[in-house]
PDB file of N, CA and C in Angstrom:
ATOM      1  N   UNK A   1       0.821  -1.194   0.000  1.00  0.00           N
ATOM      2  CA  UNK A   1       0.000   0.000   0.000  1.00  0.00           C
ATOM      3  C   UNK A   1       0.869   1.264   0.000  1.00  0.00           C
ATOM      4  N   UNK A   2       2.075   0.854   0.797  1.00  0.00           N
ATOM      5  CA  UNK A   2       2.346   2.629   0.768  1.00  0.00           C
ATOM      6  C   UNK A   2       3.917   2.808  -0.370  1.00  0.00           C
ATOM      7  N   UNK A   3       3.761   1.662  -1.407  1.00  0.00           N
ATOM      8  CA  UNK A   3       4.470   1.810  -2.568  1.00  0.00           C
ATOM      9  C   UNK A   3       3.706   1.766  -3.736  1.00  0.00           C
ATOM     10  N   UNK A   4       2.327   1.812  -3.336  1.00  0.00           N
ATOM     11  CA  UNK A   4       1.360   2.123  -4.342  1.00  0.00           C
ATOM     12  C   UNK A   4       1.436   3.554  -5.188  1.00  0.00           C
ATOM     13  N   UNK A   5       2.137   4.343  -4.793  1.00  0.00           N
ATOM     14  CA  UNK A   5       2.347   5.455  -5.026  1.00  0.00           C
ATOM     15  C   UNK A   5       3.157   6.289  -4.991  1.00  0.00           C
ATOM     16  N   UNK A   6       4.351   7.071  -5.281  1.00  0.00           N
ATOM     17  CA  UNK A   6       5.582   7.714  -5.233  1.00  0.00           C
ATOM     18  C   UNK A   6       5.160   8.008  -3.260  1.00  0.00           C
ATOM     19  N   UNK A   7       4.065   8.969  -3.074  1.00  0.00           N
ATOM     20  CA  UNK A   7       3.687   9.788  -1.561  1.00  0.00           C
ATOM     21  C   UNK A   7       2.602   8.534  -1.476  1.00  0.00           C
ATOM     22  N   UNK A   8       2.498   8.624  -0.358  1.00  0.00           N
ATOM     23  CA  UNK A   8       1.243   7.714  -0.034  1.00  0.00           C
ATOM     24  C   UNK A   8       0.946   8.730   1.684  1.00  0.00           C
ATOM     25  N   UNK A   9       0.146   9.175   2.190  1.00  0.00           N
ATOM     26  CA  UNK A   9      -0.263   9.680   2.890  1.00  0.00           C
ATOM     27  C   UNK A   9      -1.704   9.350   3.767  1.00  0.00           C
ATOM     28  N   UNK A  10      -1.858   8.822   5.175  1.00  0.00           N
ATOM     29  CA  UNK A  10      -2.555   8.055   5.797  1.00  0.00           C
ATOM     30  C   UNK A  10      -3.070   9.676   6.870  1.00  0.00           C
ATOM     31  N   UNK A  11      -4.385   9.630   6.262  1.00  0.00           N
ATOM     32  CA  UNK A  11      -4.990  10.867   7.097  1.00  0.00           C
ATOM     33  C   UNK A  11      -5.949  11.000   7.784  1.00  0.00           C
ATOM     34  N   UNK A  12      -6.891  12.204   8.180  1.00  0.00           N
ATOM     35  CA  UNK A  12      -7.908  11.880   8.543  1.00  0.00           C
ATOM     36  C   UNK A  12      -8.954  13.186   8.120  1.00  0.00           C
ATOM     37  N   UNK A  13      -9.814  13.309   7.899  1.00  0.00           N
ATOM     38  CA  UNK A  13     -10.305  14.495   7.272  1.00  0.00           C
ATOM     39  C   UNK A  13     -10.743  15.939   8.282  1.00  0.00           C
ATOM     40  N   UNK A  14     -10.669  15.209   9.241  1.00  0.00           N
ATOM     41  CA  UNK A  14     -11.031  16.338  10.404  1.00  0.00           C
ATOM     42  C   UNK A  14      -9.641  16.944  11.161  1.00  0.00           C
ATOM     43  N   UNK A  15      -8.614  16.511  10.144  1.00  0.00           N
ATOM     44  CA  UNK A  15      -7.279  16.789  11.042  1.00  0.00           C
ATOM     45  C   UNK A  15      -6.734  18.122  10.150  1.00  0.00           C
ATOM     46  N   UNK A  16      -6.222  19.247  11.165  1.00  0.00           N
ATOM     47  CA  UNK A  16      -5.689  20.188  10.112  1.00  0.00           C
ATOM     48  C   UNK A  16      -4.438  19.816   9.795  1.00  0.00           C
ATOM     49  N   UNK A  17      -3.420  19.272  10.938  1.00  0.00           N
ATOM     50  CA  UNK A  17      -2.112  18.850  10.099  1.00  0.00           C
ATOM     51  C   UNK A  17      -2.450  18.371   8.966  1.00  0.00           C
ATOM     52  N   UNK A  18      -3.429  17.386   8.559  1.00  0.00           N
ATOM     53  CA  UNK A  18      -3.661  16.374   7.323  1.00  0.00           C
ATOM     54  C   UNK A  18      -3.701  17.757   6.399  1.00  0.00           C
ATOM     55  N   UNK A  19      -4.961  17.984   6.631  1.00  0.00           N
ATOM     56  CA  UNK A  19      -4.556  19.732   5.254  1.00  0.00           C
ATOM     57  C   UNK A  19      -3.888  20.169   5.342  1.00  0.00           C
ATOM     58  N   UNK A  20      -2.866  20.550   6.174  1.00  0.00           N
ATOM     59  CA  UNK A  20      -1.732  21.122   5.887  1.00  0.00           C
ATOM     60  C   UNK A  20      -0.563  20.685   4.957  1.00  0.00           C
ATOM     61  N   UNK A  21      -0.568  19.106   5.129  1.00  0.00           N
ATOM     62  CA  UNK A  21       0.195  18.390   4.134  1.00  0.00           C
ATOM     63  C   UNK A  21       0.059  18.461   3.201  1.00  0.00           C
ATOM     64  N   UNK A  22      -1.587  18.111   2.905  1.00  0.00           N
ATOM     65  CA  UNK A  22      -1.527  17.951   1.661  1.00  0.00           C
ATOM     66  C   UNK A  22      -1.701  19.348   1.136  1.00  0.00           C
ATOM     67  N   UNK A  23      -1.690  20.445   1.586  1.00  0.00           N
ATOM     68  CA  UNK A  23      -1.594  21.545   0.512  1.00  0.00           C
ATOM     69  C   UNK A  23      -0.288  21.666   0.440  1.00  0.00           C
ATOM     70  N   UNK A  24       1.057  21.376   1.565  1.00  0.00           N
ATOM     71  CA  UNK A  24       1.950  21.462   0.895  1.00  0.00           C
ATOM     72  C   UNK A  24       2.617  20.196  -0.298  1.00  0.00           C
ATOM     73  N   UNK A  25       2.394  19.493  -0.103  1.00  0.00           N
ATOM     74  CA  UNK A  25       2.444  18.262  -0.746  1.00  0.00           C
ATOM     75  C   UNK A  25       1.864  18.678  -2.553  1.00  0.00           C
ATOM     76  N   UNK A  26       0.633  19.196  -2.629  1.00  0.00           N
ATOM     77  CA  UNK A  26       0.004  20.084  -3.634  1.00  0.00           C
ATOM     78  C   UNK A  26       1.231  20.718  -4.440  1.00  0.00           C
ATOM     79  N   UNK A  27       1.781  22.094  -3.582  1.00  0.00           N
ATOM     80  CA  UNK A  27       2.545  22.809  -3.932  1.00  0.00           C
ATOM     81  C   UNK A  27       3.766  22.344  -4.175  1.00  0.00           C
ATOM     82  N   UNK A  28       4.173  21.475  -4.066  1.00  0.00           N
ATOM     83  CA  UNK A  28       5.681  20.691  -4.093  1.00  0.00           C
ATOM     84  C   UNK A  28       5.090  19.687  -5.639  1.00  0.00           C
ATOM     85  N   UNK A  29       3.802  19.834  -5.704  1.00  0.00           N
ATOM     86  CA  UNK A  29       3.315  18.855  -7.698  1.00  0.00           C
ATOM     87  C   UNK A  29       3.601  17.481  -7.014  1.00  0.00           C
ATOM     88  N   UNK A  30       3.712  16.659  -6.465  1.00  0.00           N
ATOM     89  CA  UNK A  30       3.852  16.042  -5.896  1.00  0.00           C
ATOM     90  C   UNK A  30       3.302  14.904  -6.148  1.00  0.00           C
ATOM     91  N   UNK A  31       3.020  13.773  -6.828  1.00  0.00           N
ATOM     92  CA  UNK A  31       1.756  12.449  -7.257  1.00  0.00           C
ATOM     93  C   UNK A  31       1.787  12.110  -5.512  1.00  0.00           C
ATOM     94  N   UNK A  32       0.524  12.182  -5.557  1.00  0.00           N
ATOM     95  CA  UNK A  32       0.616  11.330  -3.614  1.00  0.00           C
ATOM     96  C   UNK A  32      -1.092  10.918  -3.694  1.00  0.00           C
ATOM     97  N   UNK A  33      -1.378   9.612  -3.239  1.00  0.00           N
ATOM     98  CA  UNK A  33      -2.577   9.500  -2.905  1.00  0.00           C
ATOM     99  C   UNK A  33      -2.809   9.518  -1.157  1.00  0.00           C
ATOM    100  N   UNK A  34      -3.885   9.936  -0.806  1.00  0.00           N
ATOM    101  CA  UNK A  34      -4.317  10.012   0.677  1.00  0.00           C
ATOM    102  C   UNK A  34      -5.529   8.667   0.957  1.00  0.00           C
ATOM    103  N   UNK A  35      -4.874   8.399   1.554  1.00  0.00           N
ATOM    104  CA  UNK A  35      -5.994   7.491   2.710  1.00  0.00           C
ATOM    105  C   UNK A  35      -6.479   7.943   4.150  1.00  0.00           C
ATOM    106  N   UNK A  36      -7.890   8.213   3.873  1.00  0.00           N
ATOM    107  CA  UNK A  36      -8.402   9.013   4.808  1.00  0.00           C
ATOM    108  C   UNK A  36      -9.168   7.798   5.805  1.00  0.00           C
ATOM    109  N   UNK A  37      -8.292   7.661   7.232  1.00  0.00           N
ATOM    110  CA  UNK A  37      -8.608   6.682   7.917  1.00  0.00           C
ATOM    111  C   UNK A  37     -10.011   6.560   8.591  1.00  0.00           C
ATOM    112  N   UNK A  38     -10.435   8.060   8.516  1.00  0.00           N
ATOM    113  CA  UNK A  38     -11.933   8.154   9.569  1.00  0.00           C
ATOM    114  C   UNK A  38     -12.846   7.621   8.327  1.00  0.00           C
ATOM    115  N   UNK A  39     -12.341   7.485   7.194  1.00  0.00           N
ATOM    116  CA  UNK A  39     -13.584   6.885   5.959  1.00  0.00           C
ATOM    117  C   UNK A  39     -13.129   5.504   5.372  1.00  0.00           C
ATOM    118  N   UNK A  40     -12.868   4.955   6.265  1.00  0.00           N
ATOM    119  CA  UNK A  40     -11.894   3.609   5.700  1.00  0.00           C
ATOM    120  C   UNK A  40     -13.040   2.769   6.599  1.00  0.00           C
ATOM    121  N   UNK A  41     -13.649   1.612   6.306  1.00  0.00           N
ATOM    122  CA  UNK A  41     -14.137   0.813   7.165  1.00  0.00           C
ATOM    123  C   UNK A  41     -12.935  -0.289   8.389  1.00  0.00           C
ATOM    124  N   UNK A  42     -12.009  -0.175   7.377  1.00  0.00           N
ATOM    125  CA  UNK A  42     -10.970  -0.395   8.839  1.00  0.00           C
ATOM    126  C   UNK A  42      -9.795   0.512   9.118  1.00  0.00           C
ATOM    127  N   UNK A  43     -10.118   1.630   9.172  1.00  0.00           N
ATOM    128  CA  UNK A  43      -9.044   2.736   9.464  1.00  0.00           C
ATOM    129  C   UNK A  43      -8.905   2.493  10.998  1.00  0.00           C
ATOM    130  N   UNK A  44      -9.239   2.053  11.683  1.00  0.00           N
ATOM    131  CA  UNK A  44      -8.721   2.005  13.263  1.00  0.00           C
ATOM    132  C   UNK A  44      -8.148   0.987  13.034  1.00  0.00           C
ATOM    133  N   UNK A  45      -8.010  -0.188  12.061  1.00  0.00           N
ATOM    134  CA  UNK A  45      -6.849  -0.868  12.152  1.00  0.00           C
ATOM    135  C   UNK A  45      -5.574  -1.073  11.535  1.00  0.00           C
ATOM    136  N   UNK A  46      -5.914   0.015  10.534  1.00  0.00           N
ATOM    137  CA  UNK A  46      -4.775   0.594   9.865  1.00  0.00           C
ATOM    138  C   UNK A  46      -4.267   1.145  10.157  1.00  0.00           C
ATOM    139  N   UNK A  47      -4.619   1.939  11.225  1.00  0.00           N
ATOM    140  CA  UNK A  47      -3.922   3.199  12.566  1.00  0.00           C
ATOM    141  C   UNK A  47      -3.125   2.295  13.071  1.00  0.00           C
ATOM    142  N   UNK A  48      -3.703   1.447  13.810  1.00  0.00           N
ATOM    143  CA  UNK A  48      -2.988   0.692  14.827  1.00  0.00           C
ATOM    144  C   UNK A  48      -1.512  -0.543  14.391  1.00  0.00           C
ATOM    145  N   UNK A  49      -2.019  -0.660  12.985  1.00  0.00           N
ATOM    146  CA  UNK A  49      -0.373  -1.408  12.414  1.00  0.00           C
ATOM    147  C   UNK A  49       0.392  -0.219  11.658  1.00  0.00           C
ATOM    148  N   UNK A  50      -0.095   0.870  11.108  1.00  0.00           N
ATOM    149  CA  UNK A  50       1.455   1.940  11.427  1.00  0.00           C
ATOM    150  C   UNK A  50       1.965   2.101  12.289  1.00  0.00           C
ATOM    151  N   UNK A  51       1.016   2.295  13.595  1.00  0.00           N
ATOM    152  CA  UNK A  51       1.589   2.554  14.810  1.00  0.00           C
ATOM    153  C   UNK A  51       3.003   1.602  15.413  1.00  0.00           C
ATOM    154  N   UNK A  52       2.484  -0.066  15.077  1.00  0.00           N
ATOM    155  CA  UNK A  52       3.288  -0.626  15.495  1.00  0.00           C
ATOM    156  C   UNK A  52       4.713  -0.521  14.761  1.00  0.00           C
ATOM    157  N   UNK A  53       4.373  -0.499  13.179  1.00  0.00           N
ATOM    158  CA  UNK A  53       5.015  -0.369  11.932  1.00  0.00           C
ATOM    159  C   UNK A  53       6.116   1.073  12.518  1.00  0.00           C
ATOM    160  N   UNK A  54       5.442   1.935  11.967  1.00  0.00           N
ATOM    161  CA  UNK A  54       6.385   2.964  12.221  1.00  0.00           C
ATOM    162  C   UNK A  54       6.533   3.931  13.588  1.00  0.00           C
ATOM    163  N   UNK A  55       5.926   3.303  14.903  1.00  0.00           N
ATOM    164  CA  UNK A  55       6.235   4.150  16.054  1.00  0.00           C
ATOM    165  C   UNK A  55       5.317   5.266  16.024  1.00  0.00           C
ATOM    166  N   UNK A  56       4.576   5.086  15.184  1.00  0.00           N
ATOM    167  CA  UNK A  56       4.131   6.606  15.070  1.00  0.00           C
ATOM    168  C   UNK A  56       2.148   6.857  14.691  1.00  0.00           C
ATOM    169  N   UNK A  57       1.538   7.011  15.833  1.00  0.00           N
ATOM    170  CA  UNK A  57      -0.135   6.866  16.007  1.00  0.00           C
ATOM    171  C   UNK A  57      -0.598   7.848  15.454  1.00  0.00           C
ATOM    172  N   UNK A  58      -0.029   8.821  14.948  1.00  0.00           N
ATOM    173  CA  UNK A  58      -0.793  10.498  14.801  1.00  0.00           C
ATOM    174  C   UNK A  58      -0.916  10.708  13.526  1.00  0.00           C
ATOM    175  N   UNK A  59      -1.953  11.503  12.910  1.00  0.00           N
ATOM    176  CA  UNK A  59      -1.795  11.682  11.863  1.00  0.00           C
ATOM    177  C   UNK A  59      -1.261  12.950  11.223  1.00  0.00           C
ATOM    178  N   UNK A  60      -0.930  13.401  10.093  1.00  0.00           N
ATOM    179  CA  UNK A  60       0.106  12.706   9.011  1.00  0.00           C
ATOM    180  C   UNK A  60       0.449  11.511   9.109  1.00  0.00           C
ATOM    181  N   UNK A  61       0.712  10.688   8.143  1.00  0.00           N
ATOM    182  CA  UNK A  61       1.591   9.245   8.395  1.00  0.00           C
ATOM    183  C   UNK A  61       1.781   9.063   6.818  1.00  0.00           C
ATOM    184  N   UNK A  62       2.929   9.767   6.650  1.00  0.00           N
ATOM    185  CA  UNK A  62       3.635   9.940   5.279  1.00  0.00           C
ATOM    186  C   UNK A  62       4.424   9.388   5.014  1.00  0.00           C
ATOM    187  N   UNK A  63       4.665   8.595   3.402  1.00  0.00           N
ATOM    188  CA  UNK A  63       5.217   7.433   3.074  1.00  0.00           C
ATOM    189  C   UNK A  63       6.041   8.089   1.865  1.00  0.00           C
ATOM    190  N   UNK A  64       7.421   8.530   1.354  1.00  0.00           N
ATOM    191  CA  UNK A  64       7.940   9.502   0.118  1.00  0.00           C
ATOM    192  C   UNK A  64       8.799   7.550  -0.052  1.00  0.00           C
ATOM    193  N   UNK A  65       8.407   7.106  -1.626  1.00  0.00           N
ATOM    194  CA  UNK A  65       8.901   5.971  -1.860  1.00  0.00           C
ATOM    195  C   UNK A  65       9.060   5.210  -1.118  1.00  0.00           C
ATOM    196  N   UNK A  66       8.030   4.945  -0.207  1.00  0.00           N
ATOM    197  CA  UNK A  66       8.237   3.796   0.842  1.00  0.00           C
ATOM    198  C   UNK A  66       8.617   3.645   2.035  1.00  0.00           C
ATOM    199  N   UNK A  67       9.357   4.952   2.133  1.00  0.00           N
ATOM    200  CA  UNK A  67       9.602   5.079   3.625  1.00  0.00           C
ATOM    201  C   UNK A  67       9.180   5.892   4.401  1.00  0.00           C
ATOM    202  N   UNK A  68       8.848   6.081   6.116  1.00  0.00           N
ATOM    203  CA  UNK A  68       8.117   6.800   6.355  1.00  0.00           C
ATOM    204  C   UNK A  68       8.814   8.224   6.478  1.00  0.00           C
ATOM    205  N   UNK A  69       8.104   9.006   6.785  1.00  0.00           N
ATOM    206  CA  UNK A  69       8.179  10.683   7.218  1.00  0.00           C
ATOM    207  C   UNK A  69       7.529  11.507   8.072  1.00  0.00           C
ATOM    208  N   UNK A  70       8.317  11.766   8.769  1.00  0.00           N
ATOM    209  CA  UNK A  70       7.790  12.659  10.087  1.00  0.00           C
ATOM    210  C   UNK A  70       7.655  14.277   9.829  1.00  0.00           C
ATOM    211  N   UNK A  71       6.687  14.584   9.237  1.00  0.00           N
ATOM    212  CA  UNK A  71       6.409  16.187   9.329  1.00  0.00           C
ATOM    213  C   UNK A  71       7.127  17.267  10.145  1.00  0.00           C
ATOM    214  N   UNK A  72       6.939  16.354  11.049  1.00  0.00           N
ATOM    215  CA  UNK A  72       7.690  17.391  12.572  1.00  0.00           C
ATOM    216  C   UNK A  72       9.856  17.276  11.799  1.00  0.00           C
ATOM    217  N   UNK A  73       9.504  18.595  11.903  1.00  0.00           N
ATOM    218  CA  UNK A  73      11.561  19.218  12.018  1.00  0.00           C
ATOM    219  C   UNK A  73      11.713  18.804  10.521  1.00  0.00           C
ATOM    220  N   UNK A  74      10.797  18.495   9.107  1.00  0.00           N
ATOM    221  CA  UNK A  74      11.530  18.126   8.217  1.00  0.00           C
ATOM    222  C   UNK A  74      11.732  19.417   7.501  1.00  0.00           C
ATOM    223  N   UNK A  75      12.659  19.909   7.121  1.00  0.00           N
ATOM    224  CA  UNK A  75      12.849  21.166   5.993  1.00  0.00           C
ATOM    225  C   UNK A  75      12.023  21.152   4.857  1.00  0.00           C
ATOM    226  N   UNK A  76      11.312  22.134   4.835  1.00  0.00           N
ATOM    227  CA  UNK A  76      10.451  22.146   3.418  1.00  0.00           C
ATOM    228  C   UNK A  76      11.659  21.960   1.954  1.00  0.00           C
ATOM    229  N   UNK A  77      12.499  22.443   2.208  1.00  0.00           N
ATOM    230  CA  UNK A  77      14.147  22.392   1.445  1.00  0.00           C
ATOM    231  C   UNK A  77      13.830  21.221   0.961  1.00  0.00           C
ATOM    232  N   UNK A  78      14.182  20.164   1.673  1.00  0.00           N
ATOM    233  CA  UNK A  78      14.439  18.975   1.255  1.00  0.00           C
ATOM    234  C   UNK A  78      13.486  18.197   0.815  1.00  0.00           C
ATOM    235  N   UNK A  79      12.116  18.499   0.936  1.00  0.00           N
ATOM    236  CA  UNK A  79      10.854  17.583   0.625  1.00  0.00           C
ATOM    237  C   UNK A  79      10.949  17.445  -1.267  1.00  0.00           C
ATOM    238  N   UNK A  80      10.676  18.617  -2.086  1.00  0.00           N
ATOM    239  CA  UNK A  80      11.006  18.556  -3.493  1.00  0.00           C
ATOM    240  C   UNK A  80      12.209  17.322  -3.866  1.00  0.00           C
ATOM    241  N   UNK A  81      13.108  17.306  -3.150  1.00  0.00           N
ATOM    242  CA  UNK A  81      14.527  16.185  -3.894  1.00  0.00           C
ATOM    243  C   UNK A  81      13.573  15.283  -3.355  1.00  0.00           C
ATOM    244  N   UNK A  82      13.366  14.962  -2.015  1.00  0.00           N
ATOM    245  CA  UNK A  82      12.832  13.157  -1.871  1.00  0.00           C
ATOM    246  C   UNK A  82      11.672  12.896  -2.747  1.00  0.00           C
ATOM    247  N   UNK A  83      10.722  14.089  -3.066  1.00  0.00           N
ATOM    248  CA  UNK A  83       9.451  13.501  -3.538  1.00  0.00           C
ATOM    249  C   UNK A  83      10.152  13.293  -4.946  1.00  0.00           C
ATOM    250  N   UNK A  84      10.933  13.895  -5.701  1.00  0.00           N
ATOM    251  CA  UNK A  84      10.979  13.383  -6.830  1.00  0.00           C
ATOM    252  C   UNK A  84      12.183  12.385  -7.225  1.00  0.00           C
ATOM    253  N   UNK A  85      12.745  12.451  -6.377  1.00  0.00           N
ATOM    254  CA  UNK A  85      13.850  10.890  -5.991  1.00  0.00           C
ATOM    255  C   UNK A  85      12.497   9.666  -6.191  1.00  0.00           C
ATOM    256  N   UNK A  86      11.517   9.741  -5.493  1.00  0.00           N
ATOM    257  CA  UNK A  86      10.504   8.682  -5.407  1.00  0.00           C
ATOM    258  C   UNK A  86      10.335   8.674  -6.741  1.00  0.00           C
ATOM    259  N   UNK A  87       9.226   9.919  -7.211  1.00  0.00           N
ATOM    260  CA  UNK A  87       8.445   9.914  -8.719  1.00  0.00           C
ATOM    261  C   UNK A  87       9.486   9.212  -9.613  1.00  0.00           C
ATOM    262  N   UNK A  88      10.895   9.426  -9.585  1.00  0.00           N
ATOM    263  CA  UNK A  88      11.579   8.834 -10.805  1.00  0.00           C
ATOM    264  C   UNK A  88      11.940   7.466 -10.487  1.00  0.00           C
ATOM    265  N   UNK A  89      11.824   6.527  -9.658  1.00  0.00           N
ATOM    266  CA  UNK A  89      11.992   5.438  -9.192  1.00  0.00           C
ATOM    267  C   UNK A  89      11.324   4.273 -10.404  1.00  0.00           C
TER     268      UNK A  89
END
């Protein structure tokens, strides 16, 4: 699932970090699909194996070619090279 797509992004629709991503994510042209967990019939258990997966329960839960990404402290600088390091993969 989360090499289904250069970005793959695990959200929730009532979350503003989640819009925040994805408008920057937008602005960076970025191919990324979102999975919006509060509209998923098993998004509480898709929460709960990132969690175990990547340490990490909250949403954003951002995937740039497969690996994860923590919003928090990343340089907007550097997001353009990884997302398109992915896209050309």
């Amino acid at each position: 699932m989360v090499t289904s797509f250069p970005v793959v992004m695990f959200g929730k629709t009532y979350c503003g970090y989640c819009r925040r991503a994805k408008e920057l994510l937008t602005q960076l042209g970025a191919i990324y699909n979102v999975i919006e967990l509060d509209e998923e019939s098993n998004g509480e258990e898709i929460q709960s194996a990132l969690a175990q997966w990547t340490g990490q329960r909250t949403a954003p839960n951002v995937f740039i070619g497969g690996n994860n990404l923590l919003f928090r402290g990343i340089k907007k600088v550097s997001l353009p090279l990884q997302i398109s390091s992915a896209e050309n993969f």
